[in-house]
C-alpha atoms as a PDB file:
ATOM      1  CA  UNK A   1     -12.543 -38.157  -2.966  1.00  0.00           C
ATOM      2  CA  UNK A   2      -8.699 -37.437  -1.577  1.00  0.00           C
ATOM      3  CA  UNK A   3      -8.190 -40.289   1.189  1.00  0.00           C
ATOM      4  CA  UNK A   4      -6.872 -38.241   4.299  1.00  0.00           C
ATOM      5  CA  UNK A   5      -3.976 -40.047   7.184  1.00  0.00           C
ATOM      6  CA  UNK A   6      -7.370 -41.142   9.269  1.00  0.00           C
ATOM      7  CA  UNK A   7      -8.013 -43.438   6.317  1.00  0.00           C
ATOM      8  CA  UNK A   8      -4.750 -45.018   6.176  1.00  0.00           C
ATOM      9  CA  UNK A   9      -4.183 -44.960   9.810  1.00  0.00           C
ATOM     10  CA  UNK A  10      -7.586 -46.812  10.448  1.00  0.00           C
ATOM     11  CA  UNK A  11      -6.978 -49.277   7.261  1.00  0.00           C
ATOM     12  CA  UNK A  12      -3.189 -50.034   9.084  1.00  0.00           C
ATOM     13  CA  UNK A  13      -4.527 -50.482  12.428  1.00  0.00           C
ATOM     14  CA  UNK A  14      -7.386 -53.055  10.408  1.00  0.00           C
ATOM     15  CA  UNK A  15      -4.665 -54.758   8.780  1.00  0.00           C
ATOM     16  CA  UNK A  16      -2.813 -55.698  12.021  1.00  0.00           C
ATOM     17  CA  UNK A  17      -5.394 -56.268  13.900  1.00  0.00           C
ATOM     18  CA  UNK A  18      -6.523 -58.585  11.098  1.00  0.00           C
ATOM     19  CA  UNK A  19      -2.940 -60.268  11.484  1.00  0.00           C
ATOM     20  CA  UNK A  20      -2.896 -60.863  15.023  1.00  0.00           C
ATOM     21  CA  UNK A  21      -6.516 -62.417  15.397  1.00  0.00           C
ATOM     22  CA  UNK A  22      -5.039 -64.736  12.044  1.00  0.00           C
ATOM     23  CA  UNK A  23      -1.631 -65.576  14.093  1.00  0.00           C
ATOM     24  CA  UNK A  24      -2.645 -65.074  17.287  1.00  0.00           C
ATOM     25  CA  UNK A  25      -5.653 -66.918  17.877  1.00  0.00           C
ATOM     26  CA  UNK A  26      -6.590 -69.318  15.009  1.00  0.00           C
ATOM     27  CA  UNK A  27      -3.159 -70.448  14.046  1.00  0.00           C
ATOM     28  CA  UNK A  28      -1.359 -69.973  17.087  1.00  0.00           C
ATOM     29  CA  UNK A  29       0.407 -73.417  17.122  1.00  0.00           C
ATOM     30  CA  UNK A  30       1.921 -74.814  13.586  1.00  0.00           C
ATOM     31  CA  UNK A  31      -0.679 -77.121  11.560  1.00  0.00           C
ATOM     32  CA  UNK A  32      -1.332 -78.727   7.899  1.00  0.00           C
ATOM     33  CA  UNK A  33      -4.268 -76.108   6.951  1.00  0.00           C
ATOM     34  CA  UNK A  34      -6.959 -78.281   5.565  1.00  0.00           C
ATOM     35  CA  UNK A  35      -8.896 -77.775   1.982  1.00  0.00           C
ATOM     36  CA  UNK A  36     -12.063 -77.105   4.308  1.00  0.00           C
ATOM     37  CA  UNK A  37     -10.773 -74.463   6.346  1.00  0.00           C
ATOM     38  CA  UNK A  38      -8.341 -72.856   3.502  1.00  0.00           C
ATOM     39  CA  UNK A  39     -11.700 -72.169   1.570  1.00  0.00           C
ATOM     40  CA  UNK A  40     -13.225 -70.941   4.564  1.00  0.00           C
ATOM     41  CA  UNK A  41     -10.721 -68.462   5.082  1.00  0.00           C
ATOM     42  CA  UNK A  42     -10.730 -67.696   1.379  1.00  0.00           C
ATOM     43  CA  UNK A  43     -14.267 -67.082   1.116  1.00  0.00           C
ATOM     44  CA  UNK A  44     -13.754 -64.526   4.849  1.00  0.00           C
ATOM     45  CA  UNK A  45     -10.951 -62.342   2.694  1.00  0.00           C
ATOM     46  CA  UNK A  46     -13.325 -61.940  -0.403  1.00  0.00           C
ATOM     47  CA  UNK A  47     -16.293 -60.941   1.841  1.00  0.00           C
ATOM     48  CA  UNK A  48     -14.350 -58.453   3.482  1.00  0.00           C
ATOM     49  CA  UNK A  49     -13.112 -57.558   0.272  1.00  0.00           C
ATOM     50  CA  UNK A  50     -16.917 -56.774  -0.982  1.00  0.00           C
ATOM     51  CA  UNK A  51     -17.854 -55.087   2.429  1.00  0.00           C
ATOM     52  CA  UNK A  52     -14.270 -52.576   2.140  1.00  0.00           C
ATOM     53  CA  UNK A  53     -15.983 -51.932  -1.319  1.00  0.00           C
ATOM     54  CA  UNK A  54     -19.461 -51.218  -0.639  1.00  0.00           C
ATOM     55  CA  UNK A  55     -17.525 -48.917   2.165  1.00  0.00           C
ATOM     56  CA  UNK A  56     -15.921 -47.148   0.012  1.00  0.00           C
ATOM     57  CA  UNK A  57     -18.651 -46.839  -2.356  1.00  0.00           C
ATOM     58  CA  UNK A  58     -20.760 -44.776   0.054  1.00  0.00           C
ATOM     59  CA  UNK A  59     -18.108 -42.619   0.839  1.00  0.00           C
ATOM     60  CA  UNK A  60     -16.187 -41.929  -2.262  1.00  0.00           C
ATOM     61  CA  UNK A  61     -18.898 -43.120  -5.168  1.00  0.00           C
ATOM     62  CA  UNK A  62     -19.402 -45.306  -7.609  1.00  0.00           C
ATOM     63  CA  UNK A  63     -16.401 -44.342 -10.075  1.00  0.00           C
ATOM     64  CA  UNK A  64     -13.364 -44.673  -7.331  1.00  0.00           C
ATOM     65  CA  UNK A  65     -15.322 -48.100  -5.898  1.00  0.00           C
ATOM     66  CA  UNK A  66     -14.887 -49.278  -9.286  1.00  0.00           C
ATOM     67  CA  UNK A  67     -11.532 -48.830  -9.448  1.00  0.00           C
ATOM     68  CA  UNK A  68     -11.114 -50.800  -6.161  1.00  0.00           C
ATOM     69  CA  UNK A  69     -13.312 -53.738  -7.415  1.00  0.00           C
ATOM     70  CA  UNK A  70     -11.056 -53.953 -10.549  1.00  0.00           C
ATOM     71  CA  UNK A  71      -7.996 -53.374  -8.767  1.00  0.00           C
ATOM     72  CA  UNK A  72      -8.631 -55.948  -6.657  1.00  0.00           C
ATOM     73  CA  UNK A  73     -10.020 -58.684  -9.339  1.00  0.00           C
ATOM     74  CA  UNK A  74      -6.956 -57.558 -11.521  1.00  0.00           C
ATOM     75  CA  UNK A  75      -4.584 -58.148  -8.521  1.00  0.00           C
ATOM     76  CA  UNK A  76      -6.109 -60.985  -7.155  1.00  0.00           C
ATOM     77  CA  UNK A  77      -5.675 -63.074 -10.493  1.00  0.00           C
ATOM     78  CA  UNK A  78      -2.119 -62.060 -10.941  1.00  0.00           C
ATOM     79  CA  UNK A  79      -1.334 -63.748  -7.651  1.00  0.00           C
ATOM     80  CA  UNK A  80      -1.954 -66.558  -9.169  1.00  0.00           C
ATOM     81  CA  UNK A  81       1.797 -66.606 -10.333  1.00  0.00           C
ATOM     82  CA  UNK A  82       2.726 -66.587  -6.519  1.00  0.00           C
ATOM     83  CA  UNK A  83       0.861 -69.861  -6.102  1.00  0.00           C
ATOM     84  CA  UNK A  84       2.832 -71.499  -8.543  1.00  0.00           C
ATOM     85  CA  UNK A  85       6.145 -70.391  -7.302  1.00  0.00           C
ATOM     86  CA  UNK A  86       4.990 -71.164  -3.556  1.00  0.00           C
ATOM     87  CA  UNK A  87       4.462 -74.675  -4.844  1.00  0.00           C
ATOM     88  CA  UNK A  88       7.762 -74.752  -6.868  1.00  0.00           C
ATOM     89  CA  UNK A  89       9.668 -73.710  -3.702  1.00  0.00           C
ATOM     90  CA  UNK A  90       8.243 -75.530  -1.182  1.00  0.00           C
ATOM     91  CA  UNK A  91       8.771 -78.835  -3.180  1.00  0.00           C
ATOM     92  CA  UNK A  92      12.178 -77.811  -3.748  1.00  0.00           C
ATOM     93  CA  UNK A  93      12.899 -77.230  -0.116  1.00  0.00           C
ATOM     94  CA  UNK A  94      11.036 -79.807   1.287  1.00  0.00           C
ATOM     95  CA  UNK A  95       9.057 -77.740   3.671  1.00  0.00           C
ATOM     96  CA  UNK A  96       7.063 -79.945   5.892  1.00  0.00           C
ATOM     97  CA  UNK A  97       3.283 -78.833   5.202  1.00  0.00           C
ATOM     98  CA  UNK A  98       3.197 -77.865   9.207  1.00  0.00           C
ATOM     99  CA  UNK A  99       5.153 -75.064   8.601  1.00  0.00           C
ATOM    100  CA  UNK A 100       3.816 -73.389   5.191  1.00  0.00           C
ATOM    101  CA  UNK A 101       1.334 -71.403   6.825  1.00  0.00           C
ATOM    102  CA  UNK A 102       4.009 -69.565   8.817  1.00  0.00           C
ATOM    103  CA  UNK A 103       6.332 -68.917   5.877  1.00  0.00           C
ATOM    104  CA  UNK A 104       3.821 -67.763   4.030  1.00  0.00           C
ATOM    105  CA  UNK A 105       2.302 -65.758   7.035  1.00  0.00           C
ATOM    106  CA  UNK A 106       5.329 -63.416   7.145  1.00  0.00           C
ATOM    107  CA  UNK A 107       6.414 -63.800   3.607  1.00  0.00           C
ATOM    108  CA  UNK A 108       2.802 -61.816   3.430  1.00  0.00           C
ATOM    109  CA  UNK A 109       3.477 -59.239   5.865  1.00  0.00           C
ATOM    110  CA  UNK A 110       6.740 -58.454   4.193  1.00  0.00           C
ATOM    111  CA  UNK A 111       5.245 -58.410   0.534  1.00  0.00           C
ATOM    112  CA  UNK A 112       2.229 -55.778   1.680  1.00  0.00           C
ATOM    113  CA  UNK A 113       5.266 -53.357   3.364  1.00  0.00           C
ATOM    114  CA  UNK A 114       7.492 -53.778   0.306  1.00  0.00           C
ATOM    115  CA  UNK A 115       4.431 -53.356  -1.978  1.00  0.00           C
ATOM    116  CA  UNK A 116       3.567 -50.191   0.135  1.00  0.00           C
ATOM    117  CA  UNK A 117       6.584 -48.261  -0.502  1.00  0.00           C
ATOM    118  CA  UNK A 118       6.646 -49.303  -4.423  1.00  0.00           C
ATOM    119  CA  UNK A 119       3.226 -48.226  -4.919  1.00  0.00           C
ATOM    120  CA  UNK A 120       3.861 -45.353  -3.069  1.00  0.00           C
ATOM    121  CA  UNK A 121       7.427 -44.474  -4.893  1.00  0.00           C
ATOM    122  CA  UNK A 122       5.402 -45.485  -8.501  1.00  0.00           C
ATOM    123  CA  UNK A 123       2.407 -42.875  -8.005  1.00  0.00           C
ATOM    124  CA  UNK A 124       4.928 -40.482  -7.084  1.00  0.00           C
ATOM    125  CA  UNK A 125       7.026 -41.058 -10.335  1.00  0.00           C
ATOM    126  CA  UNK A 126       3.464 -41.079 -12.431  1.00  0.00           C
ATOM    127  CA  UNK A 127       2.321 -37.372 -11.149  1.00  0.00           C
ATOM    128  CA  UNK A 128       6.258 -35.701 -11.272  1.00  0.00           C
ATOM    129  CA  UNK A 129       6.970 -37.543 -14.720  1.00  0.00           C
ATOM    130  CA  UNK A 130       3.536 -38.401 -16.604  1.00  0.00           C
ATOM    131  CA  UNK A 131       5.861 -39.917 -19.502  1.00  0.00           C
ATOM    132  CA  UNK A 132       6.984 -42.911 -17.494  1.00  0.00           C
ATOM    133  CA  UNK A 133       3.310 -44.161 -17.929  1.00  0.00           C
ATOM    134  CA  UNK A 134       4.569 -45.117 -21.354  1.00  0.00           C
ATOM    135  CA  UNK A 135       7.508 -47.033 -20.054  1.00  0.00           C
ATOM    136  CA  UNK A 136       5.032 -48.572 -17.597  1.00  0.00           C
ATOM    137  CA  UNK A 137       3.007 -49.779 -20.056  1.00  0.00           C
ATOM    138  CA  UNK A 138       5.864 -50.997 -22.464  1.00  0.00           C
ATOM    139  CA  UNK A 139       7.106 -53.042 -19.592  1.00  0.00           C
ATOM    140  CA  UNK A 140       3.965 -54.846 -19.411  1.00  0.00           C
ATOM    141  CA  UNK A 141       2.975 -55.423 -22.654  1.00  0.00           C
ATOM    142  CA  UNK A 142       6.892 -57.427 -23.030  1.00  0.00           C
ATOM    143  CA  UNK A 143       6.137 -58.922 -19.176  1.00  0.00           C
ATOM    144  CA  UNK A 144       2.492 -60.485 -21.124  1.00  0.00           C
ATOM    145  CA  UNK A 145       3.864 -61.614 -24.558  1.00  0.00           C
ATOM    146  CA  UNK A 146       6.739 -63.402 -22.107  1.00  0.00           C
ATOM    147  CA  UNK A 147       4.467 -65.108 -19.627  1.00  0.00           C
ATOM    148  CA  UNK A 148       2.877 -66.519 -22.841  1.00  0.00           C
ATOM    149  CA  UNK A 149       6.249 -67.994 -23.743  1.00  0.00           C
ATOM    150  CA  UNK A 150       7.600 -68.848 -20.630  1.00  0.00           C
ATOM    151  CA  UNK A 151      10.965 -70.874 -20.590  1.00  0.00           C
ATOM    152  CA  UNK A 152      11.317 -74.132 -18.446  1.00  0.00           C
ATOM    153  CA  UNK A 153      14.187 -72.646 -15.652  1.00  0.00           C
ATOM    154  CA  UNK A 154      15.159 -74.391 -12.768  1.00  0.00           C
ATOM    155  CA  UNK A 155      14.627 -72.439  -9.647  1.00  0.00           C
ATOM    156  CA  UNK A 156      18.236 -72.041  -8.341  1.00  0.00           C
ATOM    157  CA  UNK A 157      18.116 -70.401  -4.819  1.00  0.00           C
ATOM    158  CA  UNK A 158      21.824 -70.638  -4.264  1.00  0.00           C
ATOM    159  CA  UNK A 159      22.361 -67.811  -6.741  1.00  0.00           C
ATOM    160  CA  UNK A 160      19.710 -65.228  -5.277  1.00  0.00           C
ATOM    161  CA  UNK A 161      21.793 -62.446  -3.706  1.00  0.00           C
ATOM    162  CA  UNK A 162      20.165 -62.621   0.106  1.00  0.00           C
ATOM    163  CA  UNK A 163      20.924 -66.022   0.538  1.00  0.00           C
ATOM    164  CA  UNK A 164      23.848 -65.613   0.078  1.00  0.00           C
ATOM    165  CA  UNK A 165      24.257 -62.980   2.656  1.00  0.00           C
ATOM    166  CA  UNK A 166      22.435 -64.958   5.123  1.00  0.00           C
ATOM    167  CA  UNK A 167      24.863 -67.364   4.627  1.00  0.00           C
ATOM    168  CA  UNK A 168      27.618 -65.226   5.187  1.00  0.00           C
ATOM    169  CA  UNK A 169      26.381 -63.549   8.285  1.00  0.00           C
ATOM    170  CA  UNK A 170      24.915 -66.736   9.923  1.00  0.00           C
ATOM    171  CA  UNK A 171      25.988 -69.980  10.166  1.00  0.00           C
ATOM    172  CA  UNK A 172      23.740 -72.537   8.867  1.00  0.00           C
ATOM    173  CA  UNK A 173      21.735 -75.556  10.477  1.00  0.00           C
ATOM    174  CA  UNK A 174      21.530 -78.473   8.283  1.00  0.00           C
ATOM    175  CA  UNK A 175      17.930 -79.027   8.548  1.00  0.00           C
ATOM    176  CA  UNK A 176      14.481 -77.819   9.791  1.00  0.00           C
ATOM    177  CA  UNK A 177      14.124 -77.228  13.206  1.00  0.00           C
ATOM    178  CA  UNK A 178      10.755 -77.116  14.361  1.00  0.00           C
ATOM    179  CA  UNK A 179       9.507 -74.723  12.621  1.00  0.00           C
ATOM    180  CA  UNK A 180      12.503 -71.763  13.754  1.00  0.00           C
ATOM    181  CA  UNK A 181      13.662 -69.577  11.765  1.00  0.00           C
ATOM    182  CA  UNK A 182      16.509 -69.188  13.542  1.00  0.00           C
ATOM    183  CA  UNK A 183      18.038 -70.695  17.012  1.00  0.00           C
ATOM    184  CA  UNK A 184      20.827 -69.903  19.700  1.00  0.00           C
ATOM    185  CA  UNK A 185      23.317 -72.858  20.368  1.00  0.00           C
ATOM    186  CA  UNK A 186      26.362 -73.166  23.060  1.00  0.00           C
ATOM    187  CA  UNK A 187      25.930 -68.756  22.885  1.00  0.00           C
ATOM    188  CA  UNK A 188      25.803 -68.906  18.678  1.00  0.00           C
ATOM    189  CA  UNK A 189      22.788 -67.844  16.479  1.00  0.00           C
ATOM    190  CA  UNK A 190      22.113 -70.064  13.741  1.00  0.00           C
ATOM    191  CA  UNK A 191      19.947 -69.959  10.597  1.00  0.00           C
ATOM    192  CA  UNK A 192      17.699 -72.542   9.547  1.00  0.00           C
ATOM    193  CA  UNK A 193      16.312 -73.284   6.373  1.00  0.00           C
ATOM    194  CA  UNK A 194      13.206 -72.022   6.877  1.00  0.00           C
ATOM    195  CA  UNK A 195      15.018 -68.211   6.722  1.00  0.00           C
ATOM    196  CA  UNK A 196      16.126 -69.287   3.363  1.00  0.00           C
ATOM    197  CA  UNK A 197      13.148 -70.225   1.861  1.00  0.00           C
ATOM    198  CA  UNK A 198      11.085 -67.149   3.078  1.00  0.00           C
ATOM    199  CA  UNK A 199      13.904 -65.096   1.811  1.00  0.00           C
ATOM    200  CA  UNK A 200      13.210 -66.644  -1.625  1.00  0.00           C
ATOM    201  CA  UNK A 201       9.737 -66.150  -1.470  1.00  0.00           C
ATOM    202  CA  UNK A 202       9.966 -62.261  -0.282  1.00  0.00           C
ATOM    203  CA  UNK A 203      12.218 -61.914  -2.956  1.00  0.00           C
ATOM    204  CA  UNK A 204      10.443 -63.020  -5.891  1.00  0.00           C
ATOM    205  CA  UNK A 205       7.371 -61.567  -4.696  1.00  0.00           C
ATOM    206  CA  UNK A 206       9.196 -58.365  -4.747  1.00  0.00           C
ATOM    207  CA  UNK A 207      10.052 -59.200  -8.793  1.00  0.00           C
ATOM    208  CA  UNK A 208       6.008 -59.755  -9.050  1.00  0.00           C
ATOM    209  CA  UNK A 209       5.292 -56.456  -7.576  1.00  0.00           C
ATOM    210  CA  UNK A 210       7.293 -54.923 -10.335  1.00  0.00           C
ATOM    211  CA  UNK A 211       4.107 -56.680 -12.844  1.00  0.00           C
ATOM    212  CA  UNK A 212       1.484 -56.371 -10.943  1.00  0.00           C
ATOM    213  CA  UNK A 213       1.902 -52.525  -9.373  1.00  0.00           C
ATOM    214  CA  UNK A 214       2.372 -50.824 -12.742  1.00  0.00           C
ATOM    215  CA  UNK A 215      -0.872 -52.791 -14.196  1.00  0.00           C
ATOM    216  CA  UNK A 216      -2.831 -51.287 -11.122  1.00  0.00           C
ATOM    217  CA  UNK A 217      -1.546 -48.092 -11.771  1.00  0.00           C
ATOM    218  CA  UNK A 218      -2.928 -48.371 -14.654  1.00  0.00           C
ATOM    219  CA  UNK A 219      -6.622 -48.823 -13.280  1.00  0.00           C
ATOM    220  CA  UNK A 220      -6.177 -45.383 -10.566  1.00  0.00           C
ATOM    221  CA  UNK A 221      -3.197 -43.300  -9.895  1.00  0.00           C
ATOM    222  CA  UNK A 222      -4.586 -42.751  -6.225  1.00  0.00           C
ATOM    223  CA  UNK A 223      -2.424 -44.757  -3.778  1.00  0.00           C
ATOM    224  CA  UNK A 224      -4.892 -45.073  -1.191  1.00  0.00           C
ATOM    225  CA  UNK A 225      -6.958 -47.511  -3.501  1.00  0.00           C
ATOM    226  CA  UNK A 226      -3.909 -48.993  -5.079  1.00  0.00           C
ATOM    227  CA  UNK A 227      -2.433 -50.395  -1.685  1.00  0.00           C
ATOM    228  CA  UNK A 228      -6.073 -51.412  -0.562  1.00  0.00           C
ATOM    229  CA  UNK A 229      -6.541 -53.388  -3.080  1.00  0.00           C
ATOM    230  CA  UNK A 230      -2.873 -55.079  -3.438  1.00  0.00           C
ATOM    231  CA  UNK A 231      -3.180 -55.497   0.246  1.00  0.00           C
ATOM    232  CA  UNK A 232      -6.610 -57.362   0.555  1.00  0.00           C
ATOM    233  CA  UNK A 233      -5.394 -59.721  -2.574  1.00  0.00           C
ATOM    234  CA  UNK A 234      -2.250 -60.544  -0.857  1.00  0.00           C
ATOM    235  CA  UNK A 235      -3.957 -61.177   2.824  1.00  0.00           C
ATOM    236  CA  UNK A 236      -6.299 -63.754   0.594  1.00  0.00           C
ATOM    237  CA  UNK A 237      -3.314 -65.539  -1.200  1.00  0.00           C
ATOM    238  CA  UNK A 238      -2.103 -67.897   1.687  1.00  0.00           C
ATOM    239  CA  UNK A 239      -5.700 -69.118   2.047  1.00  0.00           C
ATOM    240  CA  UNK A 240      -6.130 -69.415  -1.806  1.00  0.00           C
ATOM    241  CA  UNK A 241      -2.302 -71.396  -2.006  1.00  0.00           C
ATOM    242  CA  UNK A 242      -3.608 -74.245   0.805  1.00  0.00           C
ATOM    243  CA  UNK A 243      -7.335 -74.194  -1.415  1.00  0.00           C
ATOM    244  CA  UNK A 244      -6.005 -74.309  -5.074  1.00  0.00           C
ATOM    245  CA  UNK A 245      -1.942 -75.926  -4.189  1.00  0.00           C
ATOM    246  CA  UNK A 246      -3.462 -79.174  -5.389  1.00  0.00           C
ATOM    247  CA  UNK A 247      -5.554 -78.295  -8.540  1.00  0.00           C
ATOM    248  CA  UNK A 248      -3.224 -75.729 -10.174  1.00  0.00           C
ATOM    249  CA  UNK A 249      -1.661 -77.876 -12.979  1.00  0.00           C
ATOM    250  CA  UNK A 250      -5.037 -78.168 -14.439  1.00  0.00           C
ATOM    251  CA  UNK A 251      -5.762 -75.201 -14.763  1.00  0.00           C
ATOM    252  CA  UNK A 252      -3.500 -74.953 -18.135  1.00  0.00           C
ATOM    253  CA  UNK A 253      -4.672 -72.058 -20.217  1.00  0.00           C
ATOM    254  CA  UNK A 254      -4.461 -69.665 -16.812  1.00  0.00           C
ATOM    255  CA  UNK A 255      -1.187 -67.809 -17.757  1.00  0.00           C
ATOM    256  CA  UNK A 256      -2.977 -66.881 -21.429  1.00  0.00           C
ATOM    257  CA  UNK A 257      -5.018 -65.890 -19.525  1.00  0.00           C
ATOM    258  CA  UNK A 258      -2.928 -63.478 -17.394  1.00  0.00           C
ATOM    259  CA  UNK A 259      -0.507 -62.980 -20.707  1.00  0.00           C
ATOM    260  CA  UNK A 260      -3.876 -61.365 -22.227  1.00  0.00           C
ATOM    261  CA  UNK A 261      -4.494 -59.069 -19.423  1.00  0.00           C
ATOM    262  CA  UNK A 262      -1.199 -57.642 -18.931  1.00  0.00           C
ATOM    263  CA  UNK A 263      -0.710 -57.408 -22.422  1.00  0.00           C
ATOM    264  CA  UNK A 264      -4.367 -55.450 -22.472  1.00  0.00           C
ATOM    265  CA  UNK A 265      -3.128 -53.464 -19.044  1.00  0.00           C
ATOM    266  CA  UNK A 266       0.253 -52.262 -21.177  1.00  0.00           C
ATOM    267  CA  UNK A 267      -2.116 -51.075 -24.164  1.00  0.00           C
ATOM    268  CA  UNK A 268      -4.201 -49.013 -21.928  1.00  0.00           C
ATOM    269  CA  UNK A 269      -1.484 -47.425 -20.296  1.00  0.00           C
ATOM    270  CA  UNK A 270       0.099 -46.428 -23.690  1.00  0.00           C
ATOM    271  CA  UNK A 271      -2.967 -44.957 -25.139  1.00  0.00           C
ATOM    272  CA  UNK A 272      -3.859 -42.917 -21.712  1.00  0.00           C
ATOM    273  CA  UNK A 273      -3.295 -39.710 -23.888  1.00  0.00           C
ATOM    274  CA  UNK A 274      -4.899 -40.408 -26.632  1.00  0.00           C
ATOM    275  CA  UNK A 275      -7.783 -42.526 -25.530  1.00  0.00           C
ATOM    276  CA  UNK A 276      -9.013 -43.453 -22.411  1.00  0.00           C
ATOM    277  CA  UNK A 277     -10.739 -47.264 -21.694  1.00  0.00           C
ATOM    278  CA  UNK A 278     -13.722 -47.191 -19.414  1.00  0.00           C
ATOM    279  CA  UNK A 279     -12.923 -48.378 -16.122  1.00  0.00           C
ATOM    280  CA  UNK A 280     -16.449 -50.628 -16.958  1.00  0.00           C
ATOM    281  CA  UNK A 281     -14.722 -52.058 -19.956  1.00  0.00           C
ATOM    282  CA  UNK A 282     -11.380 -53.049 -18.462  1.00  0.00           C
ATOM    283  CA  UNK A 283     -13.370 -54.715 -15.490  1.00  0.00           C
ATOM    284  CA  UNK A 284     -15.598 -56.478 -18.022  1.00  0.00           C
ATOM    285  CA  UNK A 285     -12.005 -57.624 -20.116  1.00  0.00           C
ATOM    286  CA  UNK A 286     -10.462 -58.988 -16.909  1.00  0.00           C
ATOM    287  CA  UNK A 287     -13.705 -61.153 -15.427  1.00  0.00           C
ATOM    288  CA  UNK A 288     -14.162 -62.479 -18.867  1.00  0.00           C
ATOM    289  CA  UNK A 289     -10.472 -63.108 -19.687  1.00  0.00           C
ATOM    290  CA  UNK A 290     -10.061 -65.013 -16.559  1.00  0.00           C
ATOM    291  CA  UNK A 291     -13.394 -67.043 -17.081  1.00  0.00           C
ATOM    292  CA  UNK A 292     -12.561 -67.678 -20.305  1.00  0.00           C
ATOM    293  CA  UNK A 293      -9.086 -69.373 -19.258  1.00  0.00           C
ATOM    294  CA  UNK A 294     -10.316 -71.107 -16.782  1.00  0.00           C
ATOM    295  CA  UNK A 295     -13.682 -72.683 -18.258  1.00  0.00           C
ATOM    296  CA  UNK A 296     -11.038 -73.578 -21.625  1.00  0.00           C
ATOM    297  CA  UNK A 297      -8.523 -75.527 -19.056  1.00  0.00           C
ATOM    298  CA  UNK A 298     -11.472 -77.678 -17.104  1.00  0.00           C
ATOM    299  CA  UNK A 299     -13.597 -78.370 -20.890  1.00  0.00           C
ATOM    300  CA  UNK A 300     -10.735 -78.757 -22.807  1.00  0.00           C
ATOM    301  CA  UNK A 301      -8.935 -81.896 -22.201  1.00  0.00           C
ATOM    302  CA  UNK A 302      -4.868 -82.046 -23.256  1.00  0.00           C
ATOM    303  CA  UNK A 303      -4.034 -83.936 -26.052  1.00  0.00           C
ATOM    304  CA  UNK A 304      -3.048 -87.170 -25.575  1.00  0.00           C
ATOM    305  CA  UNK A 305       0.209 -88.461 -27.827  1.00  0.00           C
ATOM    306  CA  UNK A 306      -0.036 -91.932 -29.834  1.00  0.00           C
ATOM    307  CA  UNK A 307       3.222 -94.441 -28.761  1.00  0.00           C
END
């Protein structure tokens, strides 16, 4: 099935209208989002995940609906990584709970634009030069074995390159101010804090997308069901953050998990001329990867070290 600009158009117009009934009307004034109502919300995006599927399963078929529902699964579990950064940054800051939501409200409207064009630019690139597949794939199998390995670096926002530019075209309040990103005093525009950290965030979503985009690309080439499905993950993610935020240090053996995936993502891409994995199989590797890693972190218990 080729998706046409009425397809796009009407999945845009969903998207905001999504947005504005989410800002607008059930978080139009600044509050700490609750377990309770984060899984609520959770549980609304993954629903209209399913119904967007069965949609486009009885318009385009069975094959390109499965490449949406592992698309999404895929991308979904590789936001994951976001949550742990979200909590690494908003402990570093000190960002008053009240005010998470909204960071991570725009931070979420600015990930699914930049997302847009790279997905965009990287199906492009695929079609015009089928041999950067390869380098694709390369990329993620090195991006897996690292994740397994990860080093213990302190986040340093004073050396990311936007900051700094904020802080040379605006002058800077010392602290939070109700929730502003920026305010006018005595005729001056100021930055607060809150800029900087949602500049962080943007930006290292931006270094995710360069993971997570080539390992859907991997799954379809057609753009259509590659932004779909990056886009309903990402609208879930602030919900999932407030649900999981407290409960994500136990789930240990969750980045093997996602190691094994992109390492199983890069594979596929380098042997899509020689042979190519069921889109069946990879969905089946994924589900039972992640279940795997997460029934291993709640049964098995960390050792504990004799004084």
């Amino acid at each position: 099935m080729e998706f046409t600009i009425y397809h796009w158009i009407g999945f845009i117009v969903f998207l905001l209208l999504m947005l504005l009934i989410d800002l607008g009307i059930f978080n139009r004034k600044s509050h700490i989002i609750s377990t309770k109502e984060a899984l609520i919300w959770t549980g609304v995006w993954i629903i209209m995940s399913l119904i967007f599927n069965v949609v486009i399963y009885f318009t385009g078929g069975k094959q390109i609906a499965l490449e949406f529902l592992t698309g999404y699964i895929l991308e979904k579990s590789l936001s994951v990584d976001n949550i742990f950064v979200f909590i690494l940054l908003f402990s570093y800051f000190k960002v008053n709970k009240k005010y998470q939501h909204k960071i991570l409200f725009w931070g979420i409207i600015g990930a699914i634009i930049l997302r847009g064009i790279l997905i965009i630019l990287g199906a492009a690139l695929i079609v015009k030069f089928h041999w950067i597949i390869y380098i694709f794939g390369a990329f993620l199998v090195f991006t897996g074995i690292k994740m397994a390995f990860p080093k213990n670096e302190d986040i340093d926002p004073g050396k990311n390159p936007f900051v700094k530019l904020i802080g040379k075209i605006f002058p800077m309040t010392p602290r939070y101010v109700k929730g502003a990103f920026f305010i006018r005093s005595r005729h001056k525009l100021y930055a607060t804090p809150l800029i900087v950290v949602l500049t962080v965030i943007e930006t290292t979503d931006l270094v995710f997308a360069f993971d997570s985009i080539p390992a859907i690309l991997a799954i379809t080439h057609d753009p259509f069901i590659v932004f779909t499905s990056n886009a309903f993950a990402i609208l879930g993610l602030r919900a999932l953050y407030f649900a999981l935020a407290n409960f994500m240090d136990k789930f240990r053996f969750l980045k093997f998990g996602l190691s094994f995936i992109l390492v199983f993502i890069g594979i596929k891409m380098l042997m899509t001329d020689i042979y190519h994995i069921p889109i069946l199989i990879s969905l089946s590797v994924i589900i039972i990867v992640l279940g795997v890693s997460v029934l291993a972190s709640v049964y098995i218990k960390p050792a504990v070290r004799k004084i």
